[in-house]
Protein backbone atom coordinates (compact mmCIF):
# COMPACT_ATOMS: atom_id res chain seq x y z
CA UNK A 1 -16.32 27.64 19.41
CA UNK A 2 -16.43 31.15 17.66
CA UNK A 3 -15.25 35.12 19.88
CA UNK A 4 -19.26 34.92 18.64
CA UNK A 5 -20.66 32.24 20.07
CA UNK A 6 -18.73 32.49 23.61
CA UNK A 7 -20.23 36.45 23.45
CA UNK A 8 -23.57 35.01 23.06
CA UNK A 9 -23.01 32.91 25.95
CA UNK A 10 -21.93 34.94 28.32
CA UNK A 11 -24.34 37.49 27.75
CA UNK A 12 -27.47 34.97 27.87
CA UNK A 13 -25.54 34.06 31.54
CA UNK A 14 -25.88 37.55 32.80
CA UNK A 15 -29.27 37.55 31.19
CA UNK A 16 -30.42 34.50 33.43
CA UNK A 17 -29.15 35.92 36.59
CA UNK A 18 -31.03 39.08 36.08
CA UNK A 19 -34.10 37.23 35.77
CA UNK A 20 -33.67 34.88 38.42
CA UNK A 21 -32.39 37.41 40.92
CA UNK A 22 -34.62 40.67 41.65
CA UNK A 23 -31.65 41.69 43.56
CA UNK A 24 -29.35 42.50 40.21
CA UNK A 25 -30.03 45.30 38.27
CA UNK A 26 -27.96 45.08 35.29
CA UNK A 27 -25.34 43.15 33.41
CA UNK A 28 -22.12 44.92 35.12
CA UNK A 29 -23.75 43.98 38.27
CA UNK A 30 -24.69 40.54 37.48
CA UNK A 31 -20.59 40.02 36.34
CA UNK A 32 -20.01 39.84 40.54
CA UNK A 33 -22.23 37.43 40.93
CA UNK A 34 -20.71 33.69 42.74
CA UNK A 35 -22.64 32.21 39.82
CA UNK A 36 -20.71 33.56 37.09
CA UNK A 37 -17.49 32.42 37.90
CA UNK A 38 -18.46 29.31 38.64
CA UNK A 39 -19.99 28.33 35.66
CA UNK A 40 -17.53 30.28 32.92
CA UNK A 41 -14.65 28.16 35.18
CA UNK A 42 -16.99 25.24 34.97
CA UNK A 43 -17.12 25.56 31.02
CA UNK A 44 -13.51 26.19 30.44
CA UNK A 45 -12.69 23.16 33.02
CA UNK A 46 -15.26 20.80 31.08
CA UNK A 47 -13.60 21.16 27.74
CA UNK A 48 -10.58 20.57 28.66
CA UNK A 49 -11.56 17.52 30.58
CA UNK A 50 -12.98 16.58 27.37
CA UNK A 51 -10.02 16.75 25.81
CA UNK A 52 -7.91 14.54 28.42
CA UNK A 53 -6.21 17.38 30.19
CA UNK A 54 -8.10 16.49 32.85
CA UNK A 55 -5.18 17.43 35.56
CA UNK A 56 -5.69 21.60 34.22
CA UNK A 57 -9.10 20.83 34.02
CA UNK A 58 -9.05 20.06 38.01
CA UNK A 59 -6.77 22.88 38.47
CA UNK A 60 -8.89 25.51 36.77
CA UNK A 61 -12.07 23.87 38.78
CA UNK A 62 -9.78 24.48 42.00
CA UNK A 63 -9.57 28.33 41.56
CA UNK A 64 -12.85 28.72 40.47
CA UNK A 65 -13.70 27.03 43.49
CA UNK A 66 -11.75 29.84 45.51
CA UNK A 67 -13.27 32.72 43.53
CA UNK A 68 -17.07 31.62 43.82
CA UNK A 69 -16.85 31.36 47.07
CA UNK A 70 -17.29 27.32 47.57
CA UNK A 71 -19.28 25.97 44.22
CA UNK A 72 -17.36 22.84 43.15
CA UNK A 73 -18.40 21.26 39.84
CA UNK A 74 -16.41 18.70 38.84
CA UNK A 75 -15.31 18.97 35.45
CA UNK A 76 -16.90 15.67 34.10
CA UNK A 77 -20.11 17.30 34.93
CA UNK A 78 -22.71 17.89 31.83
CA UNK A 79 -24.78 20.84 32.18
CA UNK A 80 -27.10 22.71 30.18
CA UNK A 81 -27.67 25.99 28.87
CA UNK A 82 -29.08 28.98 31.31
CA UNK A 83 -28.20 27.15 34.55
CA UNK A 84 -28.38 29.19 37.54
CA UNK A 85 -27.25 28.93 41.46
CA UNK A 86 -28.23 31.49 43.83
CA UNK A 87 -25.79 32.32 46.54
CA UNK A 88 -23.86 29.41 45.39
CA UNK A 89 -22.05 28.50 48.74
CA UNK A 90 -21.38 24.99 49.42
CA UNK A 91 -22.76 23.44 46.09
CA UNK A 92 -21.30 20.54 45.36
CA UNK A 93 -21.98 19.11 41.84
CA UNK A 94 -20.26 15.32 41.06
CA UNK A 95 -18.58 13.90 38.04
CA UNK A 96 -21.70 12.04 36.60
CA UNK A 97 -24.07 14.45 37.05
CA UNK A 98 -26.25 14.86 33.89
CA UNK A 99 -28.15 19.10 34.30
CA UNK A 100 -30.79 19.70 31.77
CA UNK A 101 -31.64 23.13 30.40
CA UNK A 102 -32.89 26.41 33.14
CA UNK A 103 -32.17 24.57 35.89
CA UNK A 104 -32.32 27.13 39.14
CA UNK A 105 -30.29 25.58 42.31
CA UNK A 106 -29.81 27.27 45.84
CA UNK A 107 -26.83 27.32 48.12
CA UNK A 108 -25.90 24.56 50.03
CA UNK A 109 -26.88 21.97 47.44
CA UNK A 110 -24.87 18.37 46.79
CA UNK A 111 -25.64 16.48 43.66
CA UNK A 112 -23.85 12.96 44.77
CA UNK A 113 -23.26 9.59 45.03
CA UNK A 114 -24.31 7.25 47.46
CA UNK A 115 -20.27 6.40 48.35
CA UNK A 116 -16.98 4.95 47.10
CA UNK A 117 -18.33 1.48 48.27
CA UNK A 118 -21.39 1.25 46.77
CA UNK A 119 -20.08 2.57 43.46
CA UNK A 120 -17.25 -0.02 42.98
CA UNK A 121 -19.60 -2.19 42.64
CA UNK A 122 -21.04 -0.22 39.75
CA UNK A 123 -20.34 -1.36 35.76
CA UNK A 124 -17.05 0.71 34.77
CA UNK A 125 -18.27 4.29 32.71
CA UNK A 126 -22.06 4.14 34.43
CA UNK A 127 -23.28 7.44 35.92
CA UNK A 128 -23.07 7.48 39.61
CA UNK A 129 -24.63 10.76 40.40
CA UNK A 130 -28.19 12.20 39.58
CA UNK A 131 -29.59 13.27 36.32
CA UNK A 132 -31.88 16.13 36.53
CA UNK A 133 -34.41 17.10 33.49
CA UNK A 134 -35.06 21.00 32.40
CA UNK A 135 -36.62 23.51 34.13
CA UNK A 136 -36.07 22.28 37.45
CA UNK A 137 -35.71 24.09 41.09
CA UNK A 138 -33.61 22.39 44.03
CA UNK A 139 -33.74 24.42 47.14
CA UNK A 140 -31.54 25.50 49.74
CA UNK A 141 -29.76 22.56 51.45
CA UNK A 142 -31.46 19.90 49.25
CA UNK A 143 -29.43 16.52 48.74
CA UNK A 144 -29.71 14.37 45.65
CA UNK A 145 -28.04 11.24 46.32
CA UNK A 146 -26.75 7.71 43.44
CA UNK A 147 -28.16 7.27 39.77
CA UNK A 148 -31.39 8.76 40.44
CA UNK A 149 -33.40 10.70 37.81
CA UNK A 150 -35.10 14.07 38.52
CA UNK A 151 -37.91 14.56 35.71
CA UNK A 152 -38.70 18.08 34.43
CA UNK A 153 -40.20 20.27 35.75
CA UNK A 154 -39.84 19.19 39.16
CA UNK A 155 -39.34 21.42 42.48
CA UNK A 156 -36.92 19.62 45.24
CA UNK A 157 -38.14 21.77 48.39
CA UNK A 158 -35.12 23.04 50.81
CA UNK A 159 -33.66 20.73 53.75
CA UNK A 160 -35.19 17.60 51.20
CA UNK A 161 -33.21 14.27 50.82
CA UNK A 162 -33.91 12.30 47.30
CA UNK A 163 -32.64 8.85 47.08
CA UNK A 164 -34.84 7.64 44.78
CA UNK A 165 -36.60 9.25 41.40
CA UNK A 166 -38.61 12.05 40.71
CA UNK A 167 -41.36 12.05 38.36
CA UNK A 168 -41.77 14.90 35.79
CA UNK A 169 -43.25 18.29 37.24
CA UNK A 170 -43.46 16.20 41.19
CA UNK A 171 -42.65 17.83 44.37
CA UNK A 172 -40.55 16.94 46.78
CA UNK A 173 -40.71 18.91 50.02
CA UNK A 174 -38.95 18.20 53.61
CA UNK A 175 -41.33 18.34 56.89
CA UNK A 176 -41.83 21.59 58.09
CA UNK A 177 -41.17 22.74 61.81
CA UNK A 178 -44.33 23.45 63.81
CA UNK A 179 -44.04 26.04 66.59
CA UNK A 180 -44.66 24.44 70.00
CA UNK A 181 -45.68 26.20 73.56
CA UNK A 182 -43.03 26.76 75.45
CA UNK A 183 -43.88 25.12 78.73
CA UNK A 184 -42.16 24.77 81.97
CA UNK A 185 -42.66 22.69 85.15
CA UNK A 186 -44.39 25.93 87.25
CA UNK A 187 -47.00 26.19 84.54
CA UNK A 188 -47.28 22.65 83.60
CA UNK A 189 -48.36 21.55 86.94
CA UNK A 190 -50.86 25.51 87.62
CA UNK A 191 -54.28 24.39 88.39
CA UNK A 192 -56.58 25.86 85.88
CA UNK A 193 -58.60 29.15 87.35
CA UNK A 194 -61.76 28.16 86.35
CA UNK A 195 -61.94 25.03 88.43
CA UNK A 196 -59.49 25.47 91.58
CA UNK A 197 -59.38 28.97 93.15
CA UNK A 198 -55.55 30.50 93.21
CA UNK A 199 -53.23 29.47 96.30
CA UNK A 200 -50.39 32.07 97.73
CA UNK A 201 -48.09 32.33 95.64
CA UNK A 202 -44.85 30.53 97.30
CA UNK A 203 -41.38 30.88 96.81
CA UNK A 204 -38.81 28.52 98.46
CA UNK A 205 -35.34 30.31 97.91
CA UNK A 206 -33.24 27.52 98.03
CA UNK A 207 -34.85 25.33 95.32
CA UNK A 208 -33.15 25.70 92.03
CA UNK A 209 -35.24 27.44 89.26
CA UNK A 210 -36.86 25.06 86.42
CA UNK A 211 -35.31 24.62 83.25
CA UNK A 212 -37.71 25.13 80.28
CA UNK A 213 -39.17 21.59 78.56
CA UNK A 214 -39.44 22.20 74.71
């Protein structure tokens, strides 16, 4: 790989977080973003790995580790061209894991496996982690869990677990919360005023006040 080539990389990199965060306003900015780090290490770790040196590949995927602030990409990893993670802290990204091309992620984000156990029982070589197609956005806190495929185009929602495959351009979103009344015994047991007419109001010192019932 060419001083060229590695230029044109880095400089479609800082492109991509520009785009994909209104927050950066130019290149020299976008070079202190977690995500660049992470991915240059990422790069530099893979070949290597490639190559067998896959103790200096670990190292070099320790320290970026430390200076992204908590991504951790194994170096086995394949991942595609103009891959982005916003924030960045706590991703974790597994050995097997197959990323396809403009793939956004969020913080918080694990691309797994299902656990040691189940994957000894796995053929030797065969991809224990996910496999997730171009063009596809996994939200904050998402989990992706065994051999599962995400097709393209797809949007994981934040907070969702995937254990099982994703067709292409689906969505997968996590139950919202709902905001509730906040209720507590006084009011739960008022008469309504359209029915009973208001007693004195009465106040025994002694009892303890009501705790709050979400």
């Amino acid at each position: 790989m060419g001083a060229r080539h590695l230029y044109r990389a880095a400089v479609a990199d800082l492109d991509t977080i520009r785009e994909r965060d209104p927050s950066m306003r130019s290149r020299t900015e976008a070079l202190l973003h977690p995500a660049v780090p992470a991915i240059w290490g990422y790069r530099a770790a893979h070949r290597m790995h490639r190559r067998g040196l896959r103790r200096t590949a670990r190292l070099v995927s320790a320290i970026t580790r430390v200076l992204s602030g908590g991504i951790e990409i194994h170096p086995g990893a394949r991942i595609g061209r103009r891959f982005f993670i916003d924030h960045g802290t706590g991703v974790v990204i597994g050995e097997t894991v197959v990323i396809g091309d403009d793939v956004t992620i969020f913080h918080q984000v694990t691309l797994g496996s299902v656990g040691w156990w189940h994957d000894q029982e796995r053929p030797e070589g065969s991809r224990r982690h996910p496999a997730v197609g171009d063009r596809v956005v996994i939200g904050a806190n998402a989990t992706v869990l065994g051999a599962v495929t995400v097709g393209s185009d797809a949007v994981i929602g934040a907070q969702a677990l995937v254990i099982k495959d994703v067709p292409d351009g689906a969505r997968v979103l996590a139950p919202t919360a709902e905001p509730r009344r906040r209720r507590t015994e006084r009011t739960a047991r008022r008469p309504h005023p359209a029915t009973t007419p208001a007693a004195p109001a009465r106040r025994d010192h002694g009892a303890p006040a009501a705790f709050p019932t979400w």
